[in-house]
PDB file of N, CA and C in Angstrom:
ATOM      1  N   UNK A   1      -1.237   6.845 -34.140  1.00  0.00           N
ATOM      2  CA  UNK A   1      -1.386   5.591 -33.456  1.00  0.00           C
ATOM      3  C   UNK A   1      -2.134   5.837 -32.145  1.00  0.00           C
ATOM      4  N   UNK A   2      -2.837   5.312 -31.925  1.00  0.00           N
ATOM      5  CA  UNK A   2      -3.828   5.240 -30.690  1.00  0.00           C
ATOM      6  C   UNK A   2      -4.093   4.242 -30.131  1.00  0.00           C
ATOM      7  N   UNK A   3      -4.029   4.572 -28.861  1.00  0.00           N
ATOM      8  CA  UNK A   3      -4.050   3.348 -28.044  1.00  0.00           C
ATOM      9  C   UNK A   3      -5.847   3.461 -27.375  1.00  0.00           C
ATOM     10  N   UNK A   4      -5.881   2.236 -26.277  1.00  0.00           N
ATOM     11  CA  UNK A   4      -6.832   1.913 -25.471  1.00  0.00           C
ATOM     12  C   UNK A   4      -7.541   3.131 -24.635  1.00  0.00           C
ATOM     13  N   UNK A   5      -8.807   3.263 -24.820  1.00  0.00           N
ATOM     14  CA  UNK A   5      -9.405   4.668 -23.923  1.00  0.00           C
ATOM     15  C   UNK A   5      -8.582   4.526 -22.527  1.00  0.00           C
ATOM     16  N   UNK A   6      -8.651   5.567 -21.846  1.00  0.00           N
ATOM     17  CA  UNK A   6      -8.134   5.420 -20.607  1.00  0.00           C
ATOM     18  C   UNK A   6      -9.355   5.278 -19.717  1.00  0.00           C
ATOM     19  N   UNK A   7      -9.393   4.396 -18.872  1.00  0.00           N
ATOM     20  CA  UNK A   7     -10.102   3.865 -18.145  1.00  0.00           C
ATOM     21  C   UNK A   7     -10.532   4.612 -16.725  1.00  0.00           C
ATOM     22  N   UNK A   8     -11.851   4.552 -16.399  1.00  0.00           N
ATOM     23  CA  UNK A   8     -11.913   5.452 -15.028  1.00  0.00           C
ATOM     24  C   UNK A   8     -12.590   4.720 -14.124  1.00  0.00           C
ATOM     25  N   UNK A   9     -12.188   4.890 -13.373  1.00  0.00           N
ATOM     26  CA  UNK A   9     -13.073   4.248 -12.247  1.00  0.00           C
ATOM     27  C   UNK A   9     -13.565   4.948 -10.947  1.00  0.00           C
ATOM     28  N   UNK A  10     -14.802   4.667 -10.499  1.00  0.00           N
ATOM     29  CA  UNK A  10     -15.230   4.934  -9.203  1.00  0.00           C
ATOM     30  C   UNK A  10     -14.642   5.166  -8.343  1.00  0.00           C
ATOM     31  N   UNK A  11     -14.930   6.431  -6.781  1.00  0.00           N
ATOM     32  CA  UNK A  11     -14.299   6.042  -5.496  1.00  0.00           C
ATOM     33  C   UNK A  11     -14.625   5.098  -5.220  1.00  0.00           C
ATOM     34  N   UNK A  12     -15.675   4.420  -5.295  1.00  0.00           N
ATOM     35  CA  UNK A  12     -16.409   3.112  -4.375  1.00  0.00           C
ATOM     36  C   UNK A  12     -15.369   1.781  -5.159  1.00  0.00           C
ATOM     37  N   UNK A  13     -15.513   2.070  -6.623  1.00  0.00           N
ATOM     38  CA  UNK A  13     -14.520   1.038  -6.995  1.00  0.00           C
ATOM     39  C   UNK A  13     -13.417   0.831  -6.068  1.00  0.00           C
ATOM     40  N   UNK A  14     -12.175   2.155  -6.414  1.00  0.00           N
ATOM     41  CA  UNK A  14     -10.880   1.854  -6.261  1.00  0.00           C
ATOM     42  C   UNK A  14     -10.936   1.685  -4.703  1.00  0.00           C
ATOM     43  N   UNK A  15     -11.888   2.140  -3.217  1.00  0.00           N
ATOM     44  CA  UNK A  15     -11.714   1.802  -2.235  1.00  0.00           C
ATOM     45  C   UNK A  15     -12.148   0.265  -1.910  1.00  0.00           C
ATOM     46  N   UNK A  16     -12.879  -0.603  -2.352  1.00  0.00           N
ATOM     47  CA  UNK A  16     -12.957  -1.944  -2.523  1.00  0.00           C
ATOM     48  C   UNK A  16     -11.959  -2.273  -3.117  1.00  0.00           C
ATOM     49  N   UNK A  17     -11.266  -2.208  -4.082  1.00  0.00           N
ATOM     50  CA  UNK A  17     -10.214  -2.769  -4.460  1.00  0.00           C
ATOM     51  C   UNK A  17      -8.597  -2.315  -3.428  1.00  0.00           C
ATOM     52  N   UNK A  18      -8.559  -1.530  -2.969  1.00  0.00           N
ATOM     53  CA  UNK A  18      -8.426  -1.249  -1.574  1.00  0.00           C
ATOM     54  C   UNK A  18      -8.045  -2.179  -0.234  1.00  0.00           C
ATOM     55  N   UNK A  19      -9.352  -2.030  -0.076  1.00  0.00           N
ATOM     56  CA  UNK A  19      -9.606  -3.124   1.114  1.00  0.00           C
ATOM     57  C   UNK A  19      -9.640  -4.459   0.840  1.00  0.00           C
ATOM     58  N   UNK A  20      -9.809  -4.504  -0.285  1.00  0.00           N
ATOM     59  CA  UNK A  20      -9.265  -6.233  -1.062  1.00  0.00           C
ATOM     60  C   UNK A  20      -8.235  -7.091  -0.911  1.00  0.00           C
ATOM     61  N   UNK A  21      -7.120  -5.740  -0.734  1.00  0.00           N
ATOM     62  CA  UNK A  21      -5.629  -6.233  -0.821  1.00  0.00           C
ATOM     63  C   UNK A  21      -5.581  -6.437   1.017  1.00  0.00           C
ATOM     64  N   UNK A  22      -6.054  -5.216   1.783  1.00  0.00           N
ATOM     65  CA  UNK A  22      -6.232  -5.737   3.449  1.00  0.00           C
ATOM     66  C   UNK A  22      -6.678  -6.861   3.736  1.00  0.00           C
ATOM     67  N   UNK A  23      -7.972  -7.039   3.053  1.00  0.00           N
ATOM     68  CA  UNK A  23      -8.313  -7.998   3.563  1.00  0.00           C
ATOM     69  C   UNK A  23      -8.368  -9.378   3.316  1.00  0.00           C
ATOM     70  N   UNK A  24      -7.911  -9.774   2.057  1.00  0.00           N
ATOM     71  CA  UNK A  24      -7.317 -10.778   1.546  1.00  0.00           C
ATOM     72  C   UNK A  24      -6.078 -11.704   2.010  1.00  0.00           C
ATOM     73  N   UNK A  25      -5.382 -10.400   2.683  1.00  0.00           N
ATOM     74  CA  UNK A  25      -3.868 -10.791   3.150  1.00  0.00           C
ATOM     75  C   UNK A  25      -2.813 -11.202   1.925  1.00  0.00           C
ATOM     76  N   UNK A  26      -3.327 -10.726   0.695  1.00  0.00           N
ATOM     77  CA  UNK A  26      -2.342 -11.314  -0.170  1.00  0.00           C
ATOM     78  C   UNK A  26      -1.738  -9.970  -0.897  1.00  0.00           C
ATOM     79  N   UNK A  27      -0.577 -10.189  -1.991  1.00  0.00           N
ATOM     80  CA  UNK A  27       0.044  -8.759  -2.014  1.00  0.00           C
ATOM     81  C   UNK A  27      -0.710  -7.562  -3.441  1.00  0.00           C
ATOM     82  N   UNK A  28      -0.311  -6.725  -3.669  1.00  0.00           N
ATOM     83  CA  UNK A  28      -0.772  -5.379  -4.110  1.00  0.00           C
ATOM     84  C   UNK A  28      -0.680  -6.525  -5.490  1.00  0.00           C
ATOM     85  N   UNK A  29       0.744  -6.643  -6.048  1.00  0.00           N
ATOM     86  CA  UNK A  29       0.945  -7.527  -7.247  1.00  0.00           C
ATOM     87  C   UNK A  29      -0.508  -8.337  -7.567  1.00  0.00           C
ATOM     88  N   UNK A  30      -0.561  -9.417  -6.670  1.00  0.00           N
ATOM     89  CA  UNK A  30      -1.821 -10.503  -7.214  1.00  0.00           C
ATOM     90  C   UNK A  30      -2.981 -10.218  -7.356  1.00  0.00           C
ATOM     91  N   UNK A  31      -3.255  -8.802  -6.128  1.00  0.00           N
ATOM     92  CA  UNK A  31      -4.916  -8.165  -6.543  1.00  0.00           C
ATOM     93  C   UNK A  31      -4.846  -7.303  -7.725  1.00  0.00           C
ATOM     94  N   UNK A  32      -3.428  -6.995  -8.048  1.00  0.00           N
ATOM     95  CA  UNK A  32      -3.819  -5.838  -9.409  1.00  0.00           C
ATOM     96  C   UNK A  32      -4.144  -7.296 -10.288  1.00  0.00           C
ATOM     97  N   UNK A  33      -3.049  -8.055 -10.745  1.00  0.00           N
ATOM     98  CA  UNK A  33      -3.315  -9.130 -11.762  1.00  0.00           C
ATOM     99  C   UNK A  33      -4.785  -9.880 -11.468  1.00  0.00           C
ATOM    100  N   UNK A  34      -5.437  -9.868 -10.943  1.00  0.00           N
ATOM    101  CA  UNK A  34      -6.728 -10.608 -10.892  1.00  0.00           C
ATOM    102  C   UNK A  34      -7.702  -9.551 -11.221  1.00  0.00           C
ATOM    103  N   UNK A  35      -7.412  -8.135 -10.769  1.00  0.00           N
ATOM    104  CA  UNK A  35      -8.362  -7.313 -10.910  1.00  0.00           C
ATOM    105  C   UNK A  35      -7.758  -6.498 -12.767  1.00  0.00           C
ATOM    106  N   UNK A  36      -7.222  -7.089 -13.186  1.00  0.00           N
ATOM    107  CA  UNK A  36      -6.470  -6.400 -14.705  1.00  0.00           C
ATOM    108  C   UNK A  36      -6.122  -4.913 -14.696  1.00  0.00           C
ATOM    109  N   UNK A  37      -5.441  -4.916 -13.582  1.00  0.00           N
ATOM    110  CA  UNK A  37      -4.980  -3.508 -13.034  1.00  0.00           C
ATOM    111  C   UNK A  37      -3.021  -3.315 -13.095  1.00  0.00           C
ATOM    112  N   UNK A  38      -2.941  -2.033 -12.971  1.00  0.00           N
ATOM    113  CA  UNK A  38      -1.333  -2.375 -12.921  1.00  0.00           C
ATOM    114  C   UNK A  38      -1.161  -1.844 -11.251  1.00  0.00           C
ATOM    115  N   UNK A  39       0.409  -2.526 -11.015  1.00  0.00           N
ATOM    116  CA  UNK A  39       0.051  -2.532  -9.670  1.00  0.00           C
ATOM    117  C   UNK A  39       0.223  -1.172  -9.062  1.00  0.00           C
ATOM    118  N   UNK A  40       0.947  -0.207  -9.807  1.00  0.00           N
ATOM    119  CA  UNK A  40       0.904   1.205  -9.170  1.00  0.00           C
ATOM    120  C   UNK A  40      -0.263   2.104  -9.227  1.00  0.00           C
ATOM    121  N   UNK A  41      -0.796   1.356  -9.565  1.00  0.00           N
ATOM    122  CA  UNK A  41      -2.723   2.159 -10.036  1.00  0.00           C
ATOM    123  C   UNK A  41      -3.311   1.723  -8.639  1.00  0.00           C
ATOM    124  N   UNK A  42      -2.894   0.212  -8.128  1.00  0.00           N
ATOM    125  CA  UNK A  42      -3.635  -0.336  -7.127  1.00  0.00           C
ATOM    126  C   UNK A  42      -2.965   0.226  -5.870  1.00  0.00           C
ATOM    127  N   UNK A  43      -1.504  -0.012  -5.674  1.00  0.00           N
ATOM    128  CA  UNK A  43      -0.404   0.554  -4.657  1.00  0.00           C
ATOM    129  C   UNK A  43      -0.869   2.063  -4.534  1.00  0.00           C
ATOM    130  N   UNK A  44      -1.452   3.131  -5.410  1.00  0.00           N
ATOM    131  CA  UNK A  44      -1.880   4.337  -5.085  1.00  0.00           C
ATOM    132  C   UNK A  44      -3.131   4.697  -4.036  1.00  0.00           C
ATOM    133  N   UNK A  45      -4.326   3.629  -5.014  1.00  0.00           N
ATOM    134  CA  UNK A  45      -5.108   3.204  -3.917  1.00  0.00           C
ATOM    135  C   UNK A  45      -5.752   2.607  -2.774  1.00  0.00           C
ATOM    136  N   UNK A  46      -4.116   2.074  -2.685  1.00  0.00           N
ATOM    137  CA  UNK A  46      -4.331   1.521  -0.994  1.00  0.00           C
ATOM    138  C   UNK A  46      -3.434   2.569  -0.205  1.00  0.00           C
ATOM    139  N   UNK A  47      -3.059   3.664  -0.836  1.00  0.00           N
ATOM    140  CA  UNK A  47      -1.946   4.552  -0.119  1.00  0.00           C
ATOM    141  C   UNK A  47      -3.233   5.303  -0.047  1.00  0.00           C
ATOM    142  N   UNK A  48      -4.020   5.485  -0.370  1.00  0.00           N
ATOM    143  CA  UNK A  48      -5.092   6.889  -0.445  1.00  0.00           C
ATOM    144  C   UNK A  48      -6.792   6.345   0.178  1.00  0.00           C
ATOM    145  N   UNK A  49      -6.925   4.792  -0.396  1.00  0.00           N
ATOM    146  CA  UNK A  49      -7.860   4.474   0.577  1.00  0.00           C
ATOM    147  C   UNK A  49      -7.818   3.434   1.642  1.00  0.00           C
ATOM    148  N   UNK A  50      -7.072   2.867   1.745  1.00  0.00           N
ATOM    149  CA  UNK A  50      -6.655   2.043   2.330  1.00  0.00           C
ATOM    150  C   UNK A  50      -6.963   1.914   3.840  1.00  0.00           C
ATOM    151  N   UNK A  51      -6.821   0.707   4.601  1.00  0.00           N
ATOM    152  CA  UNK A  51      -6.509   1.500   6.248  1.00  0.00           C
ATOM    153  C   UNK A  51      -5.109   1.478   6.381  1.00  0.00           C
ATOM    154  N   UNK A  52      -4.408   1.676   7.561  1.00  0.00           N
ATOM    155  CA  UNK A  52      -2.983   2.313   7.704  1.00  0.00           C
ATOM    156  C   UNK A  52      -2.454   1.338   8.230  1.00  0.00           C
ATOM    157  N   UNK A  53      -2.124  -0.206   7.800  1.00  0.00           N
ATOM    158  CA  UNK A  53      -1.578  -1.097   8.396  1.00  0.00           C
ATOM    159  C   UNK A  53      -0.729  -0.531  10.427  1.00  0.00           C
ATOM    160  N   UNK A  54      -1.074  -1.138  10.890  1.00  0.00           N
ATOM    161  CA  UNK A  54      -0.614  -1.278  12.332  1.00  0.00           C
ATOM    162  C   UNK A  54       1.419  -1.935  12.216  1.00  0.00           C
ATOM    163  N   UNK A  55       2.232  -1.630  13.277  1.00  0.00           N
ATOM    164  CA  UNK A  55       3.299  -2.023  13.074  1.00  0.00           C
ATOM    165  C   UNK A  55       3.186  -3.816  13.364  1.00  0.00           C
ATOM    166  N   UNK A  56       1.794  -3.884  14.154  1.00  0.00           N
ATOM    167  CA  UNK A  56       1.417  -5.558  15.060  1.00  0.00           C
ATOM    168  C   UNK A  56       0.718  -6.187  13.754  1.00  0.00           C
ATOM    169  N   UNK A  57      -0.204  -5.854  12.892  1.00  0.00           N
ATOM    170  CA  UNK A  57      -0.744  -5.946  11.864  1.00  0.00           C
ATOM    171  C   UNK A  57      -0.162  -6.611  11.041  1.00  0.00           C
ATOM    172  N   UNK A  58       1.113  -6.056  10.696  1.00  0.00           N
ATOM    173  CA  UNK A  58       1.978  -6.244   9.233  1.00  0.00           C
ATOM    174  C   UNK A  58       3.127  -7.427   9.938  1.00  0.00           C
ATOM    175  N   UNK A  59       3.604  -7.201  10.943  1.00  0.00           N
ATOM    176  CA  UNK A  59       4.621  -7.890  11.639  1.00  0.00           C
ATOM    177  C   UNK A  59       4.533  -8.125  12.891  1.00  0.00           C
ATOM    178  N   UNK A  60       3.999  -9.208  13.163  1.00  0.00           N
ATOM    179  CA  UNK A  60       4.042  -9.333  14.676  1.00  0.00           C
ATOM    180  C   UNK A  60       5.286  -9.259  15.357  1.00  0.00           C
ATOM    181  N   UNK A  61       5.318  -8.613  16.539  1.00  0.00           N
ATOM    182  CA  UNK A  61       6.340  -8.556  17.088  1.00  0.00           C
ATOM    183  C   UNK A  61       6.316  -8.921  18.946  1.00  0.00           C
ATOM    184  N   UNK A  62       7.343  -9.603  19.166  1.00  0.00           N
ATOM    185  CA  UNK A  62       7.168  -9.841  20.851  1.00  0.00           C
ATOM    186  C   UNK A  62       7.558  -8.919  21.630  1.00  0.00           C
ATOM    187  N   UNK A  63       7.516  -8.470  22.556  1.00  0.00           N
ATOM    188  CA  UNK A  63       7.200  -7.555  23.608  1.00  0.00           C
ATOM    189  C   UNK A  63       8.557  -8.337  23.886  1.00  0.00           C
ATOM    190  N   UNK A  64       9.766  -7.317  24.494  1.00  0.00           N
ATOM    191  CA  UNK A  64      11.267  -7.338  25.135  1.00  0.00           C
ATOM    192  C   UNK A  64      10.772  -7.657  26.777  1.00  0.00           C
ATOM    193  N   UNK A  65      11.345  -9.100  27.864  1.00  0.00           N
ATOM    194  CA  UNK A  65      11.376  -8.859  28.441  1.00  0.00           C
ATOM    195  C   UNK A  65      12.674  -8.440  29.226  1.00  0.00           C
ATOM    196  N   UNK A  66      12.274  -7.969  30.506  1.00  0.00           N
ATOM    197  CA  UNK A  66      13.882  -7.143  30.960  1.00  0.00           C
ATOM    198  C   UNK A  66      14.327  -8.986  31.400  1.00  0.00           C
ATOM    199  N   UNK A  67      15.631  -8.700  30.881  1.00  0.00           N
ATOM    200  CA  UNK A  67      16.635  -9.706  31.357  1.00  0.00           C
ATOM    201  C   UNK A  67      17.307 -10.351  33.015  1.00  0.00           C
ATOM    202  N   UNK A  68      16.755 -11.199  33.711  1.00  0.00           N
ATOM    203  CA  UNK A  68      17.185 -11.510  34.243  1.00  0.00           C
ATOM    204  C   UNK A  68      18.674 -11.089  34.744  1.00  0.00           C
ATOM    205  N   UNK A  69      19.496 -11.061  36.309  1.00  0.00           N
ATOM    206  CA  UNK A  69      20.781 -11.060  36.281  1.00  0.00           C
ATOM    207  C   UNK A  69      21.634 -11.927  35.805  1.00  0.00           C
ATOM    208  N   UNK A  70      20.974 -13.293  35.705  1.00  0.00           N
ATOM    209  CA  UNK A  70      21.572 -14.960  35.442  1.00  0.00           C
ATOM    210  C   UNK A  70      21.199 -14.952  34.320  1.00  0.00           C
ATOM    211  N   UNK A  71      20.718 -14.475  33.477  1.00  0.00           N
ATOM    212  CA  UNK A  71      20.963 -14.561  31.747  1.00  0.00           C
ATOM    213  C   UNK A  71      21.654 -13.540  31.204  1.00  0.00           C
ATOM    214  N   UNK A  72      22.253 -12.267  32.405  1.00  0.00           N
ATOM    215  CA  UNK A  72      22.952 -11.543  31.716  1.00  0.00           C
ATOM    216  C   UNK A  72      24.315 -11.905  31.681  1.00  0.00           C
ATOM    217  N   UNK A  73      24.653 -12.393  33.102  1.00  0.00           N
ATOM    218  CA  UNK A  73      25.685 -13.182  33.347  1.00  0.00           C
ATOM    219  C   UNK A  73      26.341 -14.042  32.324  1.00  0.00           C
ATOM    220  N   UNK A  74      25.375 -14.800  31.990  1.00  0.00           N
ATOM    221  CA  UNK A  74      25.637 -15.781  30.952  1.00  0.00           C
ATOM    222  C   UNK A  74      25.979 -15.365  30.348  1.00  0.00           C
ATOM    223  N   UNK A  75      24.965 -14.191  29.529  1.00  0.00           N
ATOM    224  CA  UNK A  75      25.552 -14.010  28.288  1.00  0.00           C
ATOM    225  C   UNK A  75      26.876 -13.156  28.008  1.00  0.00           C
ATOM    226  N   UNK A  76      27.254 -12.552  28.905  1.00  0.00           N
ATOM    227  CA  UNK A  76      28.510 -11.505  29.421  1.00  0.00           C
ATOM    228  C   UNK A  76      29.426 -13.115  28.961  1.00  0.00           C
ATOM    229  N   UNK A  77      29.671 -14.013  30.228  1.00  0.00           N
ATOM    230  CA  UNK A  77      30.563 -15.562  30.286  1.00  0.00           C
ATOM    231  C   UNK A  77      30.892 -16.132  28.630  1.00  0.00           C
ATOM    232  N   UNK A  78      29.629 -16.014  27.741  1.00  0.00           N
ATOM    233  CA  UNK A  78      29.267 -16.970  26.388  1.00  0.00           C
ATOM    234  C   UNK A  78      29.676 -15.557  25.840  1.00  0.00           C
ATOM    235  N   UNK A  79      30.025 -14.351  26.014  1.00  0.00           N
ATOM    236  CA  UNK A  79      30.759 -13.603  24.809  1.00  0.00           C
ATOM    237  C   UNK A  79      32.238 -13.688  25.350  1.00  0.00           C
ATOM    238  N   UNK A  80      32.511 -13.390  26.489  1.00  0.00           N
ATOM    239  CA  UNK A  80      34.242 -14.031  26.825  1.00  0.00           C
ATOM    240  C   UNK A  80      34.436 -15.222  26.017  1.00  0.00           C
ATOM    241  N   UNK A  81      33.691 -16.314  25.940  1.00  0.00           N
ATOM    242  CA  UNK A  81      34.232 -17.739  25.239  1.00  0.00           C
ATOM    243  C   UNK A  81      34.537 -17.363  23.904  1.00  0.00           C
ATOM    244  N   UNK A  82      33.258 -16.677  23.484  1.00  0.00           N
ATOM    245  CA  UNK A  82      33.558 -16.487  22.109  1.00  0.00           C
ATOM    246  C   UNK A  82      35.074 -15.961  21.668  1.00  0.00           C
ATOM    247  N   UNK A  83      34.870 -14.910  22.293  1.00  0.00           N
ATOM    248  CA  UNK A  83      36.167 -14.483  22.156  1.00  0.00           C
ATOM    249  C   UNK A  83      37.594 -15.304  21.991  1.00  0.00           C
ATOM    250  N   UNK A  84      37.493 -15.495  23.260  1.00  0.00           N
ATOM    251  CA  UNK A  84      38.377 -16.564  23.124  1.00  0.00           C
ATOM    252  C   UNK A  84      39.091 -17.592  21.992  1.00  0.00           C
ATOM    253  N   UNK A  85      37.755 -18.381  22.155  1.00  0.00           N
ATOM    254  CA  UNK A  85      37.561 -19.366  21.192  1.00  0.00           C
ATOM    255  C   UNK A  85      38.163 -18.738  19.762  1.00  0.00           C
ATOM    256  N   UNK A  86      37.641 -17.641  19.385  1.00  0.00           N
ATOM    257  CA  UNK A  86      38.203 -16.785  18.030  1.00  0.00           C
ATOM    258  C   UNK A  86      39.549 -16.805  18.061  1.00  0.00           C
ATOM    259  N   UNK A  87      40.458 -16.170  18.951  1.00  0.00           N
ATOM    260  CA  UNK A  87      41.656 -16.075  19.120  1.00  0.00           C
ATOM    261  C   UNK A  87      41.787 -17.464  19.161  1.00  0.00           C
ATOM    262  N   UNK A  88      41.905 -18.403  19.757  1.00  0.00           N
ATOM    263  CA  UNK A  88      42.511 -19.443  19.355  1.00  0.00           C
ATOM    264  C   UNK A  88      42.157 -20.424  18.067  1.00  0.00           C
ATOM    265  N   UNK A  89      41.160 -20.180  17.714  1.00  0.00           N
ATOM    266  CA  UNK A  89      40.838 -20.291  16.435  1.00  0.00           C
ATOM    267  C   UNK A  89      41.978 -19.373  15.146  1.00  0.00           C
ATOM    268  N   UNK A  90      42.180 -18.301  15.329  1.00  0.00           N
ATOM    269  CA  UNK A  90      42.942 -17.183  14.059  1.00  0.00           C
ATOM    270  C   UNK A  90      44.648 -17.722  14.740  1.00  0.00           C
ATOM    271  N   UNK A  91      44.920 -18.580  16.051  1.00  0.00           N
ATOM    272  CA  UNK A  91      46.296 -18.515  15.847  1.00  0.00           C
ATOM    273  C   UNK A  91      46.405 -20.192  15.633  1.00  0.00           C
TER     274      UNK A  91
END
């Protein structure tokens, strides 16, 4: 029983298909299925040609500012309540 030749492809191919998935913004899954690829064939070659997603890139994230004394306050005051509030809540 024999199956389908095995298929080869180009560096130039698999690094466009690559940068497809970067630059598309959409996931490894939908560029393999459009490109009739499976997705660990494609997931290899964005691990090998790919660029190296950024941590700001993939997930933006906000910058921590330092906390005020009057919002620490608070929030010190609003975890006493809680507390509280719990205990008289469980009795």
């Amino acid at each position: 029983m024999e199956g389908r030749p095995r298929r080869s492809f180009t560096e130039d191919y698999k690094r466009q298909a690559a940068e497809l998935v970067g630059s598309s913004g959409r996931s490894i899954t939908s560029v393999a299925k459009e490109l009739g690829l499976r997705e660990s064939v494609l997931r290899r070659w964005v691990e090998q040609f790919g660029p190296q997603p950024t941590s700001a890139a993939r997930r933006p994230t906000t910058q921590a500012t330092p906390m005020s004394a009057d919002q620490a306050s608070e929030i010190a005051r609003l975890r006493q309540e809680n507390e509280r509030l719990r205990m008289e809540r469980d009795i």
